[in-house]
N, C-alpha and C. Protein backbone atom coordinates (compact mmCIF):
# COMPACT_ATOMS: atom_id res chain seq x y z
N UNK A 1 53.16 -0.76 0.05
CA UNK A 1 52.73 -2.13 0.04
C UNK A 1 51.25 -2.18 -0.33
N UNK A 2 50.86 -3.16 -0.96
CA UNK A 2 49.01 -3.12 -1.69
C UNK A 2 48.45 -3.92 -0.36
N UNK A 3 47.35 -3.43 -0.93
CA UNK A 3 46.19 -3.74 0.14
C UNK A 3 45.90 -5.42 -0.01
N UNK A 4 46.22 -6.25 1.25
CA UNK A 4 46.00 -7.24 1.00
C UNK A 4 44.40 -8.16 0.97
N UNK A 5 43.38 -7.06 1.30
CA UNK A 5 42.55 -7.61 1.14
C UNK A 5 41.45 -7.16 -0.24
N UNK A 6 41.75 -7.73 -1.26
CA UNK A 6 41.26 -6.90 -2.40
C UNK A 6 40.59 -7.40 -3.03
N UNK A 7 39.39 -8.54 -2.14
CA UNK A 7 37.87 -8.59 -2.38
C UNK A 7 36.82 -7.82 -2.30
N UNK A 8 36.65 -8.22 -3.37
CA UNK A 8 35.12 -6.44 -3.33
C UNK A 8 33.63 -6.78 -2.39
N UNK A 9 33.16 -6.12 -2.11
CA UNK A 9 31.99 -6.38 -1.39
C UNK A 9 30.96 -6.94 -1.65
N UNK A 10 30.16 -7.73 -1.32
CA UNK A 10 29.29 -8.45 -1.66
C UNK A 10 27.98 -7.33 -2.03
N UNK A 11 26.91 -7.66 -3.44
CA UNK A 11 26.27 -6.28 -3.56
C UNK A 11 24.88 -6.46 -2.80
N UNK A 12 24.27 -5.64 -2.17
CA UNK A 12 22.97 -5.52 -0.91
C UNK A 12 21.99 -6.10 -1.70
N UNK A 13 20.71 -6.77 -1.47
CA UNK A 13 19.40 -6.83 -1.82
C UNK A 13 18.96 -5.14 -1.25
N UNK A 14 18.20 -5.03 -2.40
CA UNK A 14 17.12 -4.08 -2.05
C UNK A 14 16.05 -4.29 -1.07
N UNK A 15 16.18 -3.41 0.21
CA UNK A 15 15.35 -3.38 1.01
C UNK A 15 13.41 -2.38 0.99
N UNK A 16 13.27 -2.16 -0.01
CA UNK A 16 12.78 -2.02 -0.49
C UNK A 16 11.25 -3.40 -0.69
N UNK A 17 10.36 -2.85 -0.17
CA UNK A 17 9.19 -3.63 -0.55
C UNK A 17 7.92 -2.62 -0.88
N UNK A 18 7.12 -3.40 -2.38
CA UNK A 18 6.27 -2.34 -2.86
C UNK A 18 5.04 -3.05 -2.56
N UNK A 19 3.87 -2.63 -2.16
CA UNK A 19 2.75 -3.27 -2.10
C UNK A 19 1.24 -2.10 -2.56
N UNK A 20 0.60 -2.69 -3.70
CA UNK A 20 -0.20 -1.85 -4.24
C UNK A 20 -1.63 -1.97 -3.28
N UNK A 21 -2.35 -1.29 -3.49
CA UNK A 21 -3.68 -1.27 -2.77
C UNK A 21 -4.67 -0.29 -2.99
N UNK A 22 -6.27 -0.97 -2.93
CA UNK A 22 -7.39 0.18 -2.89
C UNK A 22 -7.35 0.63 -1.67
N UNK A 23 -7.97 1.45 -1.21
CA UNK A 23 -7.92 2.29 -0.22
C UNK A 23 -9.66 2.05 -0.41
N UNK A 24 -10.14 1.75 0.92
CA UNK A 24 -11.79 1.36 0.74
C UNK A 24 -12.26 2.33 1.99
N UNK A 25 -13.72 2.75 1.67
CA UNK A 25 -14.57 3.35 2.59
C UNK A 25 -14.74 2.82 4.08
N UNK A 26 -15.04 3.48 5.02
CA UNK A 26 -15.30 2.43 6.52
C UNK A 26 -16.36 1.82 6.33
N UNK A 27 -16.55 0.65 6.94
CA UNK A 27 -17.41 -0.06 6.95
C UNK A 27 -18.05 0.59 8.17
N UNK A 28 -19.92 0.20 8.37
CA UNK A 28 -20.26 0.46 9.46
C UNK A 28 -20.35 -0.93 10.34
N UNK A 29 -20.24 -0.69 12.26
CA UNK A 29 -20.07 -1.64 12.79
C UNK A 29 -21.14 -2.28 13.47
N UNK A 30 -21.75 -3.20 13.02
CA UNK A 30 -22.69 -3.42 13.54
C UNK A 30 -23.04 -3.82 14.82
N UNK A 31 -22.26 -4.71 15.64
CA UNK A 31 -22.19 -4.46 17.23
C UNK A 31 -21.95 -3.33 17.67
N UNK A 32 -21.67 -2.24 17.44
CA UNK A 32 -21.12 -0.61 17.57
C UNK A 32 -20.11 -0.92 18.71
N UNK A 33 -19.17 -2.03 18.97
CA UNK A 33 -18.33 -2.47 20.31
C UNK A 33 -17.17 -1.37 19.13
N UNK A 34 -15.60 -1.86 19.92
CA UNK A 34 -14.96 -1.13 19.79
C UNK A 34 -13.35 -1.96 18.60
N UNK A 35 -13.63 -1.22 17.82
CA UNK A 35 -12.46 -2.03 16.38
C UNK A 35 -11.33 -2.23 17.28
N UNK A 36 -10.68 -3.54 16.31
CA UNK A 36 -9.47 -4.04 17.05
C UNK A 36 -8.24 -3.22 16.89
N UNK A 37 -8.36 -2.27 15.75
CA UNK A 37 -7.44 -1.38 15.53
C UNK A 37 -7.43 0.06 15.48
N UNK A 38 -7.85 0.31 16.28
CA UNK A 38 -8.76 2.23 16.24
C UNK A 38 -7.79 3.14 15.50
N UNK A 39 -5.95 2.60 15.52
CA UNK A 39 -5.12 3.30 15.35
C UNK A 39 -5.49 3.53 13.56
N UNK A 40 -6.56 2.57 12.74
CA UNK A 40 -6.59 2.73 11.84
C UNK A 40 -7.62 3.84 11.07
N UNK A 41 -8.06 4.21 11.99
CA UNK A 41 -9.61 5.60 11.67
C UNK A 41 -8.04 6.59 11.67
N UNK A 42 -7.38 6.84 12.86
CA UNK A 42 -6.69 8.07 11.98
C UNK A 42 -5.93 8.10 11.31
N UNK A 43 -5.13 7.53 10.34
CA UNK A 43 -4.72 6.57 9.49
C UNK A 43 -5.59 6.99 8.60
N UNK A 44 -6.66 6.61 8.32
CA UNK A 44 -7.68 6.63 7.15
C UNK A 44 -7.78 8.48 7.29
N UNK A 45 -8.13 8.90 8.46
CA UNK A 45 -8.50 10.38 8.33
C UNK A 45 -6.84 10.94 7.99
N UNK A 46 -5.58 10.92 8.53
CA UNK A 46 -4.69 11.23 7.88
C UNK A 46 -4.43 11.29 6.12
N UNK A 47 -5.01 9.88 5.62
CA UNK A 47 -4.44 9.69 4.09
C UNK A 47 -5.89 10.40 3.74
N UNK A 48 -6.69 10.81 4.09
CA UNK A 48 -7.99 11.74 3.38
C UNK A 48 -7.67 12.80 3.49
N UNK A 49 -7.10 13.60 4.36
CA UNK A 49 -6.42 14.95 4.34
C UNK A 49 -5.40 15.25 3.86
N UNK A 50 -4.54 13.84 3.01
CA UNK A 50 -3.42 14.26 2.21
C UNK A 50 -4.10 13.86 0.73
N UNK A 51 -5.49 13.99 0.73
CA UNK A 51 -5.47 13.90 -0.35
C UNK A 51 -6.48 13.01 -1.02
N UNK A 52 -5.78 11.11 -0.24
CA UNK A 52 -6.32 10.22 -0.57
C UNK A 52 -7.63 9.84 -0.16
N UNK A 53 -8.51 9.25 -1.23
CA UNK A 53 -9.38 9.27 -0.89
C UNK A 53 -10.45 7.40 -1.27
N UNK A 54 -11.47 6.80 -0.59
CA UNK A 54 -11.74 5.38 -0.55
C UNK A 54 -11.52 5.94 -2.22
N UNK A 55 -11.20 4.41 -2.48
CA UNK A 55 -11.73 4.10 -3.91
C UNK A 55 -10.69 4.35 -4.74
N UNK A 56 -9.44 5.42 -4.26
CA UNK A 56 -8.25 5.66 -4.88
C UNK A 56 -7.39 4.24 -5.33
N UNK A 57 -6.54 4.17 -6.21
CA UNK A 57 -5.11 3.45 -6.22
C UNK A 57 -4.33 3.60 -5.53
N UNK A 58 -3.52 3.19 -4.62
CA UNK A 58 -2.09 3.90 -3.99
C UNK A 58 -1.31 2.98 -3.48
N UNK A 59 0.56 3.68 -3.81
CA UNK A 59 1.38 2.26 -4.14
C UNK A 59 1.92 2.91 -2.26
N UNK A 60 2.08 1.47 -1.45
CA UNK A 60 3.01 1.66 -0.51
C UNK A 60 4.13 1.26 -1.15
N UNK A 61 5.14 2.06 -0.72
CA UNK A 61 6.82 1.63 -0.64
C UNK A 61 7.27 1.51 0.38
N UNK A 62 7.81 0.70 1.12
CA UNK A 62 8.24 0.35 2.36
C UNK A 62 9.50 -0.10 2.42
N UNK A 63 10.93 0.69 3.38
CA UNK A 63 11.57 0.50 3.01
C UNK A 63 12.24 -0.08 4.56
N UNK A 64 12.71 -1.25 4.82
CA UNK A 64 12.50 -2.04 5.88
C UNK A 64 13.88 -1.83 6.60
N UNK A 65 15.10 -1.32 5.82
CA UNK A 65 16.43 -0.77 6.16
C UNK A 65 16.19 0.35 6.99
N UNK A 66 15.96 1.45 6.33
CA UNK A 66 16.17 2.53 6.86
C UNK A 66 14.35 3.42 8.12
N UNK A 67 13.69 2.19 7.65
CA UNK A 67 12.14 1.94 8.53
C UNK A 67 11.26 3.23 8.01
N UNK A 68 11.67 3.68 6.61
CA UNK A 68 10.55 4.62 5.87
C UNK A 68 9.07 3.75 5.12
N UNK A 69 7.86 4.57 5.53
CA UNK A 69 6.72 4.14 4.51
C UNK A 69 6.94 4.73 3.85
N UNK A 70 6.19 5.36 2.51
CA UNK A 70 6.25 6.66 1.39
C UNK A 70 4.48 6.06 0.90
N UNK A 71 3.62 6.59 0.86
CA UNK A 71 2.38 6.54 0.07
C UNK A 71 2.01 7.40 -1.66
N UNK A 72 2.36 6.83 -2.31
CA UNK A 72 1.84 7.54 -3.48
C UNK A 72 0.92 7.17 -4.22
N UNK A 73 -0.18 8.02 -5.10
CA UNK A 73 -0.79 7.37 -5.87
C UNK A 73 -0.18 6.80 -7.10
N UNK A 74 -0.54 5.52 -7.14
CA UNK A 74 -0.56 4.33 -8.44
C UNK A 74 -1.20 4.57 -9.53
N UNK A 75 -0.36 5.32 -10.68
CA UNK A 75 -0.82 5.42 -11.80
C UNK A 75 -0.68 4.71 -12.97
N UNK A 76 -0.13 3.58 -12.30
CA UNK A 76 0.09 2.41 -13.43
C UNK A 76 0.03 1.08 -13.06
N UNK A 77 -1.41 1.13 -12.58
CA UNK A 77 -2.07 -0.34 -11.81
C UNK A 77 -2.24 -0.62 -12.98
N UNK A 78 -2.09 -2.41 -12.61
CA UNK A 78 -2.14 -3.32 -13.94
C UNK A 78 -2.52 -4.55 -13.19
N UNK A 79 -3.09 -5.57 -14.01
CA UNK A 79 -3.45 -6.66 -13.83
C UNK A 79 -3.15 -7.88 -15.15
N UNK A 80 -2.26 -8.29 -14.87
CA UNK A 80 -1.77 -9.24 -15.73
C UNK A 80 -1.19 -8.79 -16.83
N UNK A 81 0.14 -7.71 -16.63
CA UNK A 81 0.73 -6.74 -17.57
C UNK A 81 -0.39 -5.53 -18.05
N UNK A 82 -1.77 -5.74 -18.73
CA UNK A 82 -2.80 -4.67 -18.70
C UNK A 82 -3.16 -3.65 -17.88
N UNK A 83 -3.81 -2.68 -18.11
CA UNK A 83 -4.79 -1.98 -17.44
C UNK A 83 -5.85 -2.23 -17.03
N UNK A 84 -6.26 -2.25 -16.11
CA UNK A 84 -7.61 -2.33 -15.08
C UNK A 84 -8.96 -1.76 -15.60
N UNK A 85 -9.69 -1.94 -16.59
CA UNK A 85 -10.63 -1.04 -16.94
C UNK A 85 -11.59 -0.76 -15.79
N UNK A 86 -12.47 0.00 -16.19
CA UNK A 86 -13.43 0.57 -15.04
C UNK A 86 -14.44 -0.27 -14.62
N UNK A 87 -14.99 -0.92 -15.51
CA UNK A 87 -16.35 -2.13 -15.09
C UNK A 87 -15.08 -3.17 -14.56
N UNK A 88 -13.65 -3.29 -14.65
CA UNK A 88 -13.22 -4.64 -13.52
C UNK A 88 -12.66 -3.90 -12.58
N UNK A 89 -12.63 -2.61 -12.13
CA UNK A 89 -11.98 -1.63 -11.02
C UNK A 89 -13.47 -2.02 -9.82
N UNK A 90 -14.61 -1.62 -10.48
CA UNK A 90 -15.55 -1.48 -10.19
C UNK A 90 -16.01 -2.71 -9.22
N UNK A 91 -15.90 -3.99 -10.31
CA UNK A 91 -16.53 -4.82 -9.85
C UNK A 91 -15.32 -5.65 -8.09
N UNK A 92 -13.95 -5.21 -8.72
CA UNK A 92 -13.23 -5.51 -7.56
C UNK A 92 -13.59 -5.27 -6.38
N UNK A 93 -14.12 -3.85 -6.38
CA UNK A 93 -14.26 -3.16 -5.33
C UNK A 93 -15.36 -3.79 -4.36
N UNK A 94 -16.42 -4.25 -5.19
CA UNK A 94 -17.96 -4.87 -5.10
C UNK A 94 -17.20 -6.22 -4.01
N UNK A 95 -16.47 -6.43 -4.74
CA UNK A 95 -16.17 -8.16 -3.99
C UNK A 95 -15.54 -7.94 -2.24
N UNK A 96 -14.49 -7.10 -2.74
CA UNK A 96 -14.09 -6.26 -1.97
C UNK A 96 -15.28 -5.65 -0.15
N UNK A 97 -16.06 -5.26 -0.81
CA UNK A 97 -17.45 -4.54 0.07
C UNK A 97 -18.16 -5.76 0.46
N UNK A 98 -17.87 -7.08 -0.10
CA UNK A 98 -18.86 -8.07 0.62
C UNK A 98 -18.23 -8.98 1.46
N UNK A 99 -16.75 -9.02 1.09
CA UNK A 99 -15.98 -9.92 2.48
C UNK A 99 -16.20 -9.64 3.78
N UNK A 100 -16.37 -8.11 3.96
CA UNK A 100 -16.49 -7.17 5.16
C UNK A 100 -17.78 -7.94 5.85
């Protein structure tokens, strides 16, 4: 006898989320009180000992199913389909260093 239920499965969204980013130097603190997130100095000293370093490109992949990060460097940062030249890498960064 056939299988009477012989609707196919509905297909998944990708759980999958990519988010690009500079990776910036510490700021110094000028009250010297205590950051709201300390968990993020080793964090920063972790991704410097694998490698990464302020000022780098690097793509997070985050994958929200199975609860993996993955960090790699971004070798094909772009800004408005283009490449990023160095005097607008540069000056990002600048803007970047004065919100702080």
């Amino acid at each position: 006898m056939a299988d009477a239920n012989l609707k196919p499965r509905r297909a998944r969204d990708k759980h999958v989320t990519r988010i690009s980013v500079a990776l910036e130097a510490d700021r110094t603190h000028e009250n010297g009180g205590r950051t709201a997130f300390p968990w993020m100095q080793i964090t920063d000293a972790m991704l410097e000992h694998a490698g990464f370093l302020p000022g780098h490109q690097v793509l997070f992949s985050i994958d929200h199913r199975l609860g993996h990060i993955t960090i790699t460097p971004d070798y094909d940062y772009r800004v408005a389909g283009r490449y990023m030249t160095a005097a607008e890498t540069e000056a990002m960064l600048q803007r970047r260093s004065k919100r702080k």
